[in-house]
Protein backbone atom coordinates (compact mmCIF):
# COMPACT_ATOMS: atom_id res chain seq x y z
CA UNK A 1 0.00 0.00 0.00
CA UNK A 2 2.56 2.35 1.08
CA UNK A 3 4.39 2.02 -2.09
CA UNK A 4 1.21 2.87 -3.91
CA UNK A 5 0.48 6.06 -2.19
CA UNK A 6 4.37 7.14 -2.64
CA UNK A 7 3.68 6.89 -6.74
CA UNK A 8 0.48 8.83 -6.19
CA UNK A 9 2.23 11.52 -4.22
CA UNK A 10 5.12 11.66 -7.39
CA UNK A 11 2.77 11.88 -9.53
CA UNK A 12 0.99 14.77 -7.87
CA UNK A 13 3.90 16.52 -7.40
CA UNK A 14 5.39 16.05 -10.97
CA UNK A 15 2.33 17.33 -12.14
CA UNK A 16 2.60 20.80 -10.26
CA UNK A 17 4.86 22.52 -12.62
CA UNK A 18 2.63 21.70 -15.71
CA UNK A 19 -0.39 22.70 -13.46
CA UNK A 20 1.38 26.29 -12.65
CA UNK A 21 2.35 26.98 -16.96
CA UNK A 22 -1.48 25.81 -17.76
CA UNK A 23 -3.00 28.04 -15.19
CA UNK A 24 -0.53 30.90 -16.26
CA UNK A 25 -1.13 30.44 -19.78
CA UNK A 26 -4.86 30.50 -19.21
CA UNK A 27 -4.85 33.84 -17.23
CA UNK A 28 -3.20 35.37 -19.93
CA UNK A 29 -5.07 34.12 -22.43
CA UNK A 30 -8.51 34.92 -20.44
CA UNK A 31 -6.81 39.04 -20.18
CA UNK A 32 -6.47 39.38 -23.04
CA UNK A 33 -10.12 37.80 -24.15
CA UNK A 34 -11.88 39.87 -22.35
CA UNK A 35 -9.80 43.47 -23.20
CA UNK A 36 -9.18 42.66 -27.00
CA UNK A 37 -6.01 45.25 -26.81
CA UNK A 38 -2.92 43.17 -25.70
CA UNK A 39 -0.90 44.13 -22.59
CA UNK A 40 2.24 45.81 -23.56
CA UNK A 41 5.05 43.67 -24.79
CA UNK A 42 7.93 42.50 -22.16
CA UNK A 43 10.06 38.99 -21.46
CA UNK A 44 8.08 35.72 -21.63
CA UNK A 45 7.81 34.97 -17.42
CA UNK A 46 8.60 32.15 -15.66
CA UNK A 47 5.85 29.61 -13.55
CA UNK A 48 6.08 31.54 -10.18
CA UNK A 49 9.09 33.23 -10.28
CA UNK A 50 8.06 35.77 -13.33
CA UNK A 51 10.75 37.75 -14.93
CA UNK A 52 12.97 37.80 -11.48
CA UNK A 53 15.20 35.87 -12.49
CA UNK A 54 16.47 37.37 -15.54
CA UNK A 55 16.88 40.79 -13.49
CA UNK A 56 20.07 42.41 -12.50
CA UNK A 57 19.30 42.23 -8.83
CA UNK A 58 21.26 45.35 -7.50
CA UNK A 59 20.85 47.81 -10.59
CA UNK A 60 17.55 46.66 -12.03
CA UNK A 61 17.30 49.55 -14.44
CA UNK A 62 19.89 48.06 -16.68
CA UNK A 63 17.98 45.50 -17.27
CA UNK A 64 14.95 47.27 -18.08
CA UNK A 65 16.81 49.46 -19.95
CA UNK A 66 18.30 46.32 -22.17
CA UNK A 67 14.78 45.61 -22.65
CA UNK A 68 13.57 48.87 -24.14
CA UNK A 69 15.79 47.52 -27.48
CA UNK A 70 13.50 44.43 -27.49
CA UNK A 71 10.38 45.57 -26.53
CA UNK A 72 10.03 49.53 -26.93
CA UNK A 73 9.32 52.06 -24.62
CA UNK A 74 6.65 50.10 -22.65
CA UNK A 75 7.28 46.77 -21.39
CA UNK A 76 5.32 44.91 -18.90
CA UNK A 77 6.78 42.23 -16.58
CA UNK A 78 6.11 39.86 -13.89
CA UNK A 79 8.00 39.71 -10.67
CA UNK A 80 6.92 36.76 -8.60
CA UNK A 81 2.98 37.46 -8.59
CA UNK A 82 3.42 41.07 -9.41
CA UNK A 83 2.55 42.79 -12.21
CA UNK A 84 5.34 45.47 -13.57
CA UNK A 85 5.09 47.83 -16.46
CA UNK A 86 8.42 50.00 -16.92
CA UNK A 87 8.18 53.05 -19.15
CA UNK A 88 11.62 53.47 -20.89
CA UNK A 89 11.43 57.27 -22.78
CA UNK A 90 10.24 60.66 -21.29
CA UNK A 91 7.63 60.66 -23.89
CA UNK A 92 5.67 58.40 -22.95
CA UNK A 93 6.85 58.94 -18.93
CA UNK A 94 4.80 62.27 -20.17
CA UNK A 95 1.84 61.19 -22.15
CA UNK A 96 1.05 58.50 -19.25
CA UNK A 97 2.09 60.39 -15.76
CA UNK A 98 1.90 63.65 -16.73
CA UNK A 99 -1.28 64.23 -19.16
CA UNK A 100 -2.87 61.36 -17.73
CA UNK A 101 -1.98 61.64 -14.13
CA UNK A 102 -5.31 61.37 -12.76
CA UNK A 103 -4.60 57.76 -13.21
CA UNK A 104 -1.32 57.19 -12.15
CA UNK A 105 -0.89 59.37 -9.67
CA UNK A 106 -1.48 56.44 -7.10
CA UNK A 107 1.43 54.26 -5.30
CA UNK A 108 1.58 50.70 -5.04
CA UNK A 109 1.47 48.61 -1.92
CA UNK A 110 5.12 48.41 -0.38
CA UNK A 111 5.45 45.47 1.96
CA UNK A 112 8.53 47.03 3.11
CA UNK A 113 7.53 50.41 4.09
CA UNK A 114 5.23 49.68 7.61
CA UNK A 115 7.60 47.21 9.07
CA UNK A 116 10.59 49.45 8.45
CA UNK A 117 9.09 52.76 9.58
CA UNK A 118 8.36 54.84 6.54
CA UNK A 119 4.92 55.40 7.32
CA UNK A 120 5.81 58.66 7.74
CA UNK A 121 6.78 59.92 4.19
CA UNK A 122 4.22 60.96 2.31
CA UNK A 123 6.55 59.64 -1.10
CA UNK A 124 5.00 56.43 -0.17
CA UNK A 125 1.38 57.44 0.48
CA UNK A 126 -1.15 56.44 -1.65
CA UNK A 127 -3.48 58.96 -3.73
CA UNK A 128 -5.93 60.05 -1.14
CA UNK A 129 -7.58 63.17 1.45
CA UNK A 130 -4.02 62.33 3.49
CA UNK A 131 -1.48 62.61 0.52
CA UNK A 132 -3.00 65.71 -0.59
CA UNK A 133 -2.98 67.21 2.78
CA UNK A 134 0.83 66.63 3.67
CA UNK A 135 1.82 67.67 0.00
CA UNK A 136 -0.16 71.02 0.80
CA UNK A 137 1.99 71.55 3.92
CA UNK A 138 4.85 70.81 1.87
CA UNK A 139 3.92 72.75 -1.03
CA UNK A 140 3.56 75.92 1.13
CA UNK A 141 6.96 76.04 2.06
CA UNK A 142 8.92 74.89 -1.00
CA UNK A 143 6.93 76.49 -3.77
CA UNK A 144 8.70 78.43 -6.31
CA UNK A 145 8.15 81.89 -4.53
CA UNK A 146 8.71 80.49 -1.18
CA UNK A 147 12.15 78.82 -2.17
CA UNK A 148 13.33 81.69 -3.03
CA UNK A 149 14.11 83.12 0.83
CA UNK A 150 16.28 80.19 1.33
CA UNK A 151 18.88 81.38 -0.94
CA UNK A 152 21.16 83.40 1.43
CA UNK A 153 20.99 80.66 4.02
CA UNK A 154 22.21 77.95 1.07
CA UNK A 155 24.74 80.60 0.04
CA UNK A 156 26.05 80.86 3.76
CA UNK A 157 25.30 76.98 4.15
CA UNK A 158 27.64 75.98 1.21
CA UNK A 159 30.38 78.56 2.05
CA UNK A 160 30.39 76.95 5.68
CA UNK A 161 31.06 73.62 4.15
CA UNK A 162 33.95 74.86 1.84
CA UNK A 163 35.87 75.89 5.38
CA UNK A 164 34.57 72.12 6.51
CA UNK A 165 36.15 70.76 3.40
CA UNK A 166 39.32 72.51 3.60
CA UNK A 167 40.08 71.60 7.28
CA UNK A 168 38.85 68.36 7.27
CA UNK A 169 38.68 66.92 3.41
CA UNK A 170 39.27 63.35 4.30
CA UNK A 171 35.14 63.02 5.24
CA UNK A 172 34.03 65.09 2.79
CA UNK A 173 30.57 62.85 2.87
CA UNK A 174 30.04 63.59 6.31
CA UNK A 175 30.16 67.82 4.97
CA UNK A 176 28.09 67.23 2.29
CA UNK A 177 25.76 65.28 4.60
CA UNK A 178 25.53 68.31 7.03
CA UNK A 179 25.19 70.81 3.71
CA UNK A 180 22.37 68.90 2.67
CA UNK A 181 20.40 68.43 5.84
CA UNK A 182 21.60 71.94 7.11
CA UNK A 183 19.02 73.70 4.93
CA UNK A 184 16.18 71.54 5.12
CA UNK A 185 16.38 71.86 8.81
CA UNK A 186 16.77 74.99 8.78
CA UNK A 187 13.29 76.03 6.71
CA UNK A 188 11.03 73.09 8.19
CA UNK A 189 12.33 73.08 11.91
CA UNK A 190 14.51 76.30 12.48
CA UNK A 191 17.14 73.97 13.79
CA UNK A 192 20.73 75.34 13.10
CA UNK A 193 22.97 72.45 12.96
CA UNK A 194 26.41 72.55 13.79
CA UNK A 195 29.38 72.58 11.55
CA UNK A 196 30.23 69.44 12.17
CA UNK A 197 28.89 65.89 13.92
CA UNK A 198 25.26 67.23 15.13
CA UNK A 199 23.29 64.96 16.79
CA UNK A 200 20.25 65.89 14.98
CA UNK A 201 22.29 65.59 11.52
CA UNK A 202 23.72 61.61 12.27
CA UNK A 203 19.79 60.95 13.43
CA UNK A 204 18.58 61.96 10.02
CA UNK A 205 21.85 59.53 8.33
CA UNK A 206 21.00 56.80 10.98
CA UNK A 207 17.28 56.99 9.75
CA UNK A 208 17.99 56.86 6.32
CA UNK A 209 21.12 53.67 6.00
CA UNK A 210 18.68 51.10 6.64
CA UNK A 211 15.50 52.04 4.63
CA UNK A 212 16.79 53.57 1.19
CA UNK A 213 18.59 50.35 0.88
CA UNK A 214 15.40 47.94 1.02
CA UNK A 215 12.46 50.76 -0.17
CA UNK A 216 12.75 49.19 -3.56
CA UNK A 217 9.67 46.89 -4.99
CA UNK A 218 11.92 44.66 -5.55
CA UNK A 219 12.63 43.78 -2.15
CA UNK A 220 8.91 44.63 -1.16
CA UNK A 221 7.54 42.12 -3.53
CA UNK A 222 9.68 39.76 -1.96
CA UNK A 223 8.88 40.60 1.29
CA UNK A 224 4.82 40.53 0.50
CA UNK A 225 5.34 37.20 -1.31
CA UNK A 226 7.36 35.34 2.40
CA UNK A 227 5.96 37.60 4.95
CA UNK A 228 6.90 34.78 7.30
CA UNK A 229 10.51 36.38 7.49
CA UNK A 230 9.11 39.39 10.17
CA UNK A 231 8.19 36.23 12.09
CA UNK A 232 11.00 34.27 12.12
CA UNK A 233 13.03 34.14 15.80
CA UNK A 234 16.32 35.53 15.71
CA UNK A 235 18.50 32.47 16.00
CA UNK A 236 16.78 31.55 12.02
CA UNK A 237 18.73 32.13 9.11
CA UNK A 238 17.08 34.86 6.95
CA UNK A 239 16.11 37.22 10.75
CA UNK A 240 18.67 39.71 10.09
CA UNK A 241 15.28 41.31 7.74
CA UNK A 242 13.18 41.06 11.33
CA UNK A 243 16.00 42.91 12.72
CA UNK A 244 16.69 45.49 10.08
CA UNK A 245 13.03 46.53 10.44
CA UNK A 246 12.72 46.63 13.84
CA UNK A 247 16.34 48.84 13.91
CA UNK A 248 14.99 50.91 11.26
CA UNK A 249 11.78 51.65 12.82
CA UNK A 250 13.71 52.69 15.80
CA UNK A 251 16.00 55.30 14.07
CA UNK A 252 12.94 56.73 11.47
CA UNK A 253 10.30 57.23 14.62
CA UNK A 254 13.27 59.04 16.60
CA UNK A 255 14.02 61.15 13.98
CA UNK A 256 10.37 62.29 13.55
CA UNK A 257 9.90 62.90 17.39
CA UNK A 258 13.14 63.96 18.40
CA UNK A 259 12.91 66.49 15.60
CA UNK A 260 8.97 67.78 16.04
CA UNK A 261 9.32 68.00 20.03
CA UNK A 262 12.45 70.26 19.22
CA UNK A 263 9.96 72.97 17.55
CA UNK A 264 7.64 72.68 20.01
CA UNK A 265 9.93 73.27 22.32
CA UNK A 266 11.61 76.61 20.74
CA UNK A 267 7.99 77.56 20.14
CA UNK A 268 7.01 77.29 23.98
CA UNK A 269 10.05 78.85 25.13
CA UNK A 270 9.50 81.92 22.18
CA UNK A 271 13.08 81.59 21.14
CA UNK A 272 11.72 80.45 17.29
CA UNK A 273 13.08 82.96 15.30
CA UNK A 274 10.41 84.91 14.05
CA UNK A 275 8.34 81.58 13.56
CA UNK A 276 9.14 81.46 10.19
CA UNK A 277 9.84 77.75 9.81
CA UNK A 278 6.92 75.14 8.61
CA UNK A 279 6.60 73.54 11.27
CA UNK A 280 5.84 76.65 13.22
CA UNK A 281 3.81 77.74 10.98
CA UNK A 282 1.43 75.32 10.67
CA UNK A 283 1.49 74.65 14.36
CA UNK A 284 -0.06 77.77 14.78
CA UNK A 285 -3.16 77.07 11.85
CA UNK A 286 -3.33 73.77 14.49
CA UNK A 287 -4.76 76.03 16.71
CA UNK A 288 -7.91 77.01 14.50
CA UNK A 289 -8.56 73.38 13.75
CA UNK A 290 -11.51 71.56 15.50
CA UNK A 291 -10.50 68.63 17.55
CA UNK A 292 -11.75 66.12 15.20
CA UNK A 293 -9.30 67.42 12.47
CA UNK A 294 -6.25 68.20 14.80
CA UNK A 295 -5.08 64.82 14.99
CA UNK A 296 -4.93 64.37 11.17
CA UNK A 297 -3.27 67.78 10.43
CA UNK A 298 -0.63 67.12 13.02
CA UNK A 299 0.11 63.66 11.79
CA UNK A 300 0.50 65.26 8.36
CA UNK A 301 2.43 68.02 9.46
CA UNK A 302 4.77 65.44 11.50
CA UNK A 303 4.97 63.39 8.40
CA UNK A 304 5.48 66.30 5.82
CA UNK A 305 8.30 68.02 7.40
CA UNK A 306 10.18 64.62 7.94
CA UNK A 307 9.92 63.52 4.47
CA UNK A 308 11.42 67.32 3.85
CA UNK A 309 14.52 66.52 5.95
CA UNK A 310 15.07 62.97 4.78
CA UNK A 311 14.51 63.61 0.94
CA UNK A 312 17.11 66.41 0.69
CA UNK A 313 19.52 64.58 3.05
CA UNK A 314 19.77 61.27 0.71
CA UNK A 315 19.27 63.31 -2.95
CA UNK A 316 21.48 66.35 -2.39
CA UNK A 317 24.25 64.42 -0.49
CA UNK A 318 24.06 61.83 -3.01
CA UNK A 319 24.23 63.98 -6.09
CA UNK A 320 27.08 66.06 -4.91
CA UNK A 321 28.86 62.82 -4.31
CA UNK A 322 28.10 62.24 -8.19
CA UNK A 323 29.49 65.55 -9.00
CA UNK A 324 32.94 65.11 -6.95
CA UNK A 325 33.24 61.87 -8.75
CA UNK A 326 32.50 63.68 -12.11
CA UNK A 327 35.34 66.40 -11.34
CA UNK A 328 37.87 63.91 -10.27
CA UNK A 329 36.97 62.17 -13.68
CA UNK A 330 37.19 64.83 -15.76
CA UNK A 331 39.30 67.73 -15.10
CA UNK A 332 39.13 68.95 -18.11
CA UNK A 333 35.25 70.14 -17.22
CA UNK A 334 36.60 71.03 -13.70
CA UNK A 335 38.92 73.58 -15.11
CA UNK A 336 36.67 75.45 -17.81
CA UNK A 337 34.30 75.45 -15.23
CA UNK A 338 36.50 77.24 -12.80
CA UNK A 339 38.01 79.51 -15.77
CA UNK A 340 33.80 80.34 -16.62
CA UNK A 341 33.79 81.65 -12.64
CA UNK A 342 36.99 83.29 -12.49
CA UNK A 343 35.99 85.36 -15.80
CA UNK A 344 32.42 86.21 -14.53
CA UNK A 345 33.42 86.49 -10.63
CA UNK A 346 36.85 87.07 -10.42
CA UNK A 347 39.01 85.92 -7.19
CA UNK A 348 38.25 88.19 -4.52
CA UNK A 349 34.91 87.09 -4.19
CA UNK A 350 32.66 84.11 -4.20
CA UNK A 351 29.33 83.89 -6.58
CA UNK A 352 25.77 84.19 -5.48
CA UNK A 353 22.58 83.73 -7.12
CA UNK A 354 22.66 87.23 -8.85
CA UNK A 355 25.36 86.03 -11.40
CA UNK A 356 23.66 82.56 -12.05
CA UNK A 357 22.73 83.60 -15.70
CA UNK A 358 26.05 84.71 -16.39
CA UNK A 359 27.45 81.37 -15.73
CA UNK A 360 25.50 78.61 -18.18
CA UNK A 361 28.70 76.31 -18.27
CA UNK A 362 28.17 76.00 -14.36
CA UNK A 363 24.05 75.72 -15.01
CA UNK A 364 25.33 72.79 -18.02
CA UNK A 365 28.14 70.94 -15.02
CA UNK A 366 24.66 70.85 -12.95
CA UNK A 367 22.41 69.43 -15.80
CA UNK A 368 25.01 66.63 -16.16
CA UNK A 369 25.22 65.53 -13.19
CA UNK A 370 21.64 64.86 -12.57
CA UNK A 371 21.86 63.10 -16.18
CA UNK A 372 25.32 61.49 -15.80
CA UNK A 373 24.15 59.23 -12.52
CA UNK A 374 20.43 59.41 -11.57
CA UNK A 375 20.28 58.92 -7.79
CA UNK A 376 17.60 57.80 -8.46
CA UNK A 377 17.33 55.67 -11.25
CA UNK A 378 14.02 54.41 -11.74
CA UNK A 379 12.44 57.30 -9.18
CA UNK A 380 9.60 56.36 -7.22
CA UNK A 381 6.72 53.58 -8.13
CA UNK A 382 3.37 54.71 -9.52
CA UNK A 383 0.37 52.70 -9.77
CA UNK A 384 -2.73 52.77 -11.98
CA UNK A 385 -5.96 54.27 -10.11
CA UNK A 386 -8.07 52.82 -13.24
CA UNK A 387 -7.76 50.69 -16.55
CA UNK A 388 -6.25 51.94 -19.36
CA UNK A 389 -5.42 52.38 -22.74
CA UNK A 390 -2.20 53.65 -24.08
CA UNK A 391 -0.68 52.91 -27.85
CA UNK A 392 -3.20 49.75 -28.76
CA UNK A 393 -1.80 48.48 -25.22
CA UNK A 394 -4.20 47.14 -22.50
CA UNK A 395 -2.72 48.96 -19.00
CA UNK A 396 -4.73 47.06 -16.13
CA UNK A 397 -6.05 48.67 -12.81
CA UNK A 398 -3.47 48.25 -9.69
CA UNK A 399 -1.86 47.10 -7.90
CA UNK A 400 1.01 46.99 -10.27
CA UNK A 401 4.23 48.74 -10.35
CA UNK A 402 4.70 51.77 -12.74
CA UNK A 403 8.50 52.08 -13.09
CA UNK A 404 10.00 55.44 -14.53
CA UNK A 405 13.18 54.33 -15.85
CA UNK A 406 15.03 57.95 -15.49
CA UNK A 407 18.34 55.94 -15.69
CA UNK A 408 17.20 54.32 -19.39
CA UNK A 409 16.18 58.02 -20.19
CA UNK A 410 19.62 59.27 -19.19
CA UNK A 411 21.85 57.12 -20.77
CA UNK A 412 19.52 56.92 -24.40
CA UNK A 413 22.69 57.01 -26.91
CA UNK A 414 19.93 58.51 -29.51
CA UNK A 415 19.44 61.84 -27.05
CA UNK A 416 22.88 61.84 -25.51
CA UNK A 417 25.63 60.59 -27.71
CA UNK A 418 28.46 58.95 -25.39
CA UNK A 419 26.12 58.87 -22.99
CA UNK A 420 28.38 57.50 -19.83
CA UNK A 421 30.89 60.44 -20.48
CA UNK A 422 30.19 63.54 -18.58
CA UNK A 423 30.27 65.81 -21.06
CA UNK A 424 28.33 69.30 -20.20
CA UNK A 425 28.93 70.79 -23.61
CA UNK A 426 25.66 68.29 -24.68
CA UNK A 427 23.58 71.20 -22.91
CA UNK A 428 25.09 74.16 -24.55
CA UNK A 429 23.92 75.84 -27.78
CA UNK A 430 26.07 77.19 -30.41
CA UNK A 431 25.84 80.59 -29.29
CA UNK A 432 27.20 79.41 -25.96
CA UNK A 433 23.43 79.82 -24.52
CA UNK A 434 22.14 77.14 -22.51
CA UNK A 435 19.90 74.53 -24.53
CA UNK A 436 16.34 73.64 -23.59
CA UNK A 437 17.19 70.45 -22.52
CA UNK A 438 16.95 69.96 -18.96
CA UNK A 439 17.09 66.69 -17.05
CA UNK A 440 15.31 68.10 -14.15
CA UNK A 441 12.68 67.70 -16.30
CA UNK A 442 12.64 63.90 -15.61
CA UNK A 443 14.77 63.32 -12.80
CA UNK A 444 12.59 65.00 -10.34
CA UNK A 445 9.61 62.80 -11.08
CA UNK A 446 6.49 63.69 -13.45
CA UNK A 447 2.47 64.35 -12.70
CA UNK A 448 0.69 65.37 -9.39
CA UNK A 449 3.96 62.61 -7.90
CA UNK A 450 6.54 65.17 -9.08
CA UNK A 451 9.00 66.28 -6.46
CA UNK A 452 7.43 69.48 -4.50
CA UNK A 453 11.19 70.59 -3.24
CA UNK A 454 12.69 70.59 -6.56
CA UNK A 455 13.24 74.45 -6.65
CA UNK A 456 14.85 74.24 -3.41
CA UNK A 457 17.03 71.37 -3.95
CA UNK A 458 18.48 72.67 -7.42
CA UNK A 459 19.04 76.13 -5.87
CA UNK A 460 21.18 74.02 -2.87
CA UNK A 461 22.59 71.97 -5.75
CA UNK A 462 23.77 75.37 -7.60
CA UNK A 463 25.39 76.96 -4.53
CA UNK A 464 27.15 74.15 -3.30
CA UNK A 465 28.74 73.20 -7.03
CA UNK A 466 29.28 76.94 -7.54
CA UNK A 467 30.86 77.34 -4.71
CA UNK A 468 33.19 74.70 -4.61
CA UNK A 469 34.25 75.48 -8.09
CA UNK A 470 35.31 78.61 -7.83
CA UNK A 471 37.34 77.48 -3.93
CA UNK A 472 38.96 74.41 -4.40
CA UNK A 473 40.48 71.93 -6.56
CA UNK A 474 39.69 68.28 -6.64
CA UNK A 475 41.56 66.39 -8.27
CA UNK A 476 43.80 62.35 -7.36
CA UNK A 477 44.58 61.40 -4.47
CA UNK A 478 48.70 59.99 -4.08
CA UNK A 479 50.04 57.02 -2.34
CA UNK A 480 53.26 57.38 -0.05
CA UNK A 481 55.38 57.64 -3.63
CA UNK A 482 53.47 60.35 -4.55
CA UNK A 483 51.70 58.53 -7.55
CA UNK A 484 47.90 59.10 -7.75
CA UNK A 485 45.63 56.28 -6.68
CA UNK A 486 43.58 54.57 -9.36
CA UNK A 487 40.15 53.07 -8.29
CA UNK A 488 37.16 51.98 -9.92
CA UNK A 489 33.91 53.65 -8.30
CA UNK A 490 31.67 51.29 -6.29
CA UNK A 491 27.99 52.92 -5.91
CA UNK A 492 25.62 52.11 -2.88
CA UNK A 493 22.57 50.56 -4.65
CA UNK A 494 18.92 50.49 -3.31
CA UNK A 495 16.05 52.97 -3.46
CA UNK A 496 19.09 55.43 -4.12
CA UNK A 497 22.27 55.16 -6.31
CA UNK A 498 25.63 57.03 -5.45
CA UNK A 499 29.00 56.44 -5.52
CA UNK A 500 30.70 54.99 -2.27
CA UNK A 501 33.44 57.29 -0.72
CA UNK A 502 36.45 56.95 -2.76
CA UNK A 503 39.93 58.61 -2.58
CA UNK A 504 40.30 62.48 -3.86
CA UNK A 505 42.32 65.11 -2.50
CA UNK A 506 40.59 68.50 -2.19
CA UNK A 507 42.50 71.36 -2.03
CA UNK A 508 42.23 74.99 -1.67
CA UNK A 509 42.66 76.97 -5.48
CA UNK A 510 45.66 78.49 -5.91
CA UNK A 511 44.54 81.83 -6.61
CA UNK A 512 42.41 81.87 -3.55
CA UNK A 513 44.33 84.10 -0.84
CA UNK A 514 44.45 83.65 2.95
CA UNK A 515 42.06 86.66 3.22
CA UNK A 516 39.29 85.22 1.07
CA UNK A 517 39.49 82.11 3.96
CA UNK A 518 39.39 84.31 6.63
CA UNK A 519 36.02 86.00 5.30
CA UNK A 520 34.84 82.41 5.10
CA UNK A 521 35.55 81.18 8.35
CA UNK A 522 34.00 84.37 9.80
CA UNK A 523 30.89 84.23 8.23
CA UNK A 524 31.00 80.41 9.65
């Protein structure tokens, strides 16, 4: 008998494969039935697994972007059970999230972001009464006409940093880490950080090291397929995700209350500086609110000013870690860049915002480097509110994934020839004009999802390139034998994509004089 029942059970189990392709096949086959357009073209899936298999698991967009020469601009993919569509070109990034962003202004499901603590960050929010609320907080302190007061505190901000860079150039992450987060914190909390190691600074780094690095669908769909692996003890193999979470729920809900308690307090004590900063702003409109609405608006207001203060501490540090990498690279770019300044500015000064249209080689050394190395690369997910139909192609209702492959778009060898040089001549005209080609006009995100601090963060991005130009030189670093040290760039890959520290020296220009240093370390 037993012998019997073992054959049975083989059989059963042999058969499970076959079952999984029929039952595939026939789902497909019933979609498209019933919508008579056919989903959008993509890589034949596997029983189960999907497409995840045949995906580069640390820099996925170079695999979608492979596909784009197989299967266009609009591929659709399975990972695991998920659906994934991928949108490889800014035109149809535009036609789809842009025109048509009533639909896709939604977010998928992210298994990963409750567990790990990001249920703070309105990025992640679905389309709804509490998305637009927080992005109205937001929006009132970054809009166009708002960002504009920030300038002499990103001027003074930046200049601080070239003193931090000059004493201390060996961490020159950690400065533009405090650069970056200096100005957020500044507009949403009126926290002045210190020059260097503030507590409230390493909070906002510890919250971010865990999440950006697993705050990809990716992971989440893996994660929402085994959600056993929150559950496992911690002597299991495969805890250390259990533990992650819990660590980075830890550091993210610190962060938010360690950072809103320190308003409140400064507003109690009336030592808020005019109570100009969001958060004491809106504090005060808490007051008018009836009780049933207070809880909401605070929650928002908690959430909104976080998000600020983590976004522009992960993009901005990031991106001027692409740019340093870019200068070491290329020199060449460094030094008509510095030649542009020293014609426009001259060397007993430093440039502000007044002279930024008379420098469109520095305006072209910015375009590149948000073209050059995305950070990041395939931006945030959309989702689909509704069905749709796009090119002949059937686009279903959630919850799938809605990639924006800005790294594809970057690197397009049709739109920028040599694409992985950094070459900032691509974005200058003939007439030595700027051209009207501007990767901000994809890298920052599309539709109602767009990024609401982009003025702000270019404007830091200006000052801080600007004024390192026109201060220092950055150029190898040498060995004890005094020959420079040759390295190939590693990049930290997740949510975000930036090169790892590597060795540079950074040194002060030659041309700079002692007094021009002593007029920045006293305005520090």
């Amino acid at each position: 008998m037993a012998p019997l029942v073992n054959a049975r059970l083989i059989v059963v189990l042999a058969g499970l494969p076959i079952s999984f392709i029929l039952i595939a096949a026939l789902r497909r086959f019933i979609e498209n039935r019933q919508n008579r357009h056919s989903l959008p073209p993509g890589p034949v899936p596997l029983p189960l697994l999907g497409n995840i298999s045949s995906i580069d698991a640390k820099e996925p967009w170079l695999t979608y972007t492979k596909w784009r020469a197989a299967y266009g601009d609009l591929v659709f993919l399975r990972l695991l059970g998920q659906e994934v569509v991928v949108i490889n070109s800014q035109h149809v990034a535009q036609a789809l999230l842009d025109k048509r962003s009533r639909i896709y202004s939604d977010r998928p499901y992210l298994a990963t972001r409750d567990p790990f603590g990001w249920t703070f960050s309105f990025a992640f929010t679905g389309y709804g009464d509490a998305w637009r609320l927080s992005r109205r907080l937001f929006h009132q302190t970054f809009r166009p006409d708002s960002a504009l007061k920030f300038r002499p505190m990103q001027i003074r901000r930046a200049r601080e940093m070239i003193v931090n860079l000059i004493d201390d150039p060996q961490h020159y992450h950690s400065h533009f880490a405090t650069f970056s987060s200096s100005v957020t914190l500044l507009a949403v909390y009126d926290y002045e950080p210190s020059a260097r190691d503030d507590s409230m600074v390493r909070l906002v780094e510890n919250s971010q090291e865990l999440g950006i690095a697993v705050m990809t669908p990716e992971k989440a769909i893996i994660l929402q397929t085994f959600p056993f692996l929150l559950k496992l003890p911690d002597w299991c193999w495969g805890s250390s995700i259990k533990r992650d979470a819990q660590a980075s729920t830890i550091c993210n809900n610190e962060m938010v209350d360690t950072l809103f308690r320190y308003a409140q307090q400064h507003i109690a004590d009336n030592l808020l500086r005019g109570q100009s900063s969001m958060v004491a702003e809106n504090l005060q409109r808490l007051e008018k609110q009836d009780e049933a609405s207070k809880s909401m608006f605070e929650t928002a207001l908690k959430g909104a000013s976080a998000t600020a203060v983590a976004a522009s501490y992960e993009t901005t540090t990031s991106t001027l870690m692409v740019f340093t990498l870019a200068m070491l690279l290329y020199p060449d770019v460094q030094k008509r860049a510095q030649a542009e300044i020293d014609l426009v500015i001259g060397s007993d000064r430093l440039p502000t915002f007044e002279e930024r249209a008379l420098l469109p080689y520095i305006d072209a050394v910015l375009r590149e480097t948000l073209r050059w190395y995305p950070v990041l690369p395939l931006g945030l997910p959309h989702a689909s509110s509704s069905e749709d139909i796009y090119d002949g192609y059937f686009i279903p209702k959630g919850p799938q994934f809605f990639w924006h492959n800005t790294s594809g778009i970057s690197r397009d060898e049709n739109r920028y020839p040599n694409a992985s040089s950094f070459i900032p001549e691509r974005f200058i005209d003939v007439n030595g004009t700027l051209t009207s080609d501007d990767p901000a006009q994809f890298v920052f995100g599309l539709g109602r999802r767009i990024c609401p601090g982009r003025y702000t963060a270019d404007a830091s991005l200006w000052s801080a390139i600007v004024t390192i130009l026109a201060t220092l030189d950055i150029s190898s670093a040498k060995d004890d034998q005094g020959k420079d040290i040759n390295f190939t760039p590693k990049f930290m890959t997740g949510l975000s994509h930036h090169p790892m520290i590597f060795p540079c020296s950074i040194s002060t220009r030659s041309h700079i004089h002692s007094g021009l240093v002593d007029v920045l370390r006293a305005g520090v």
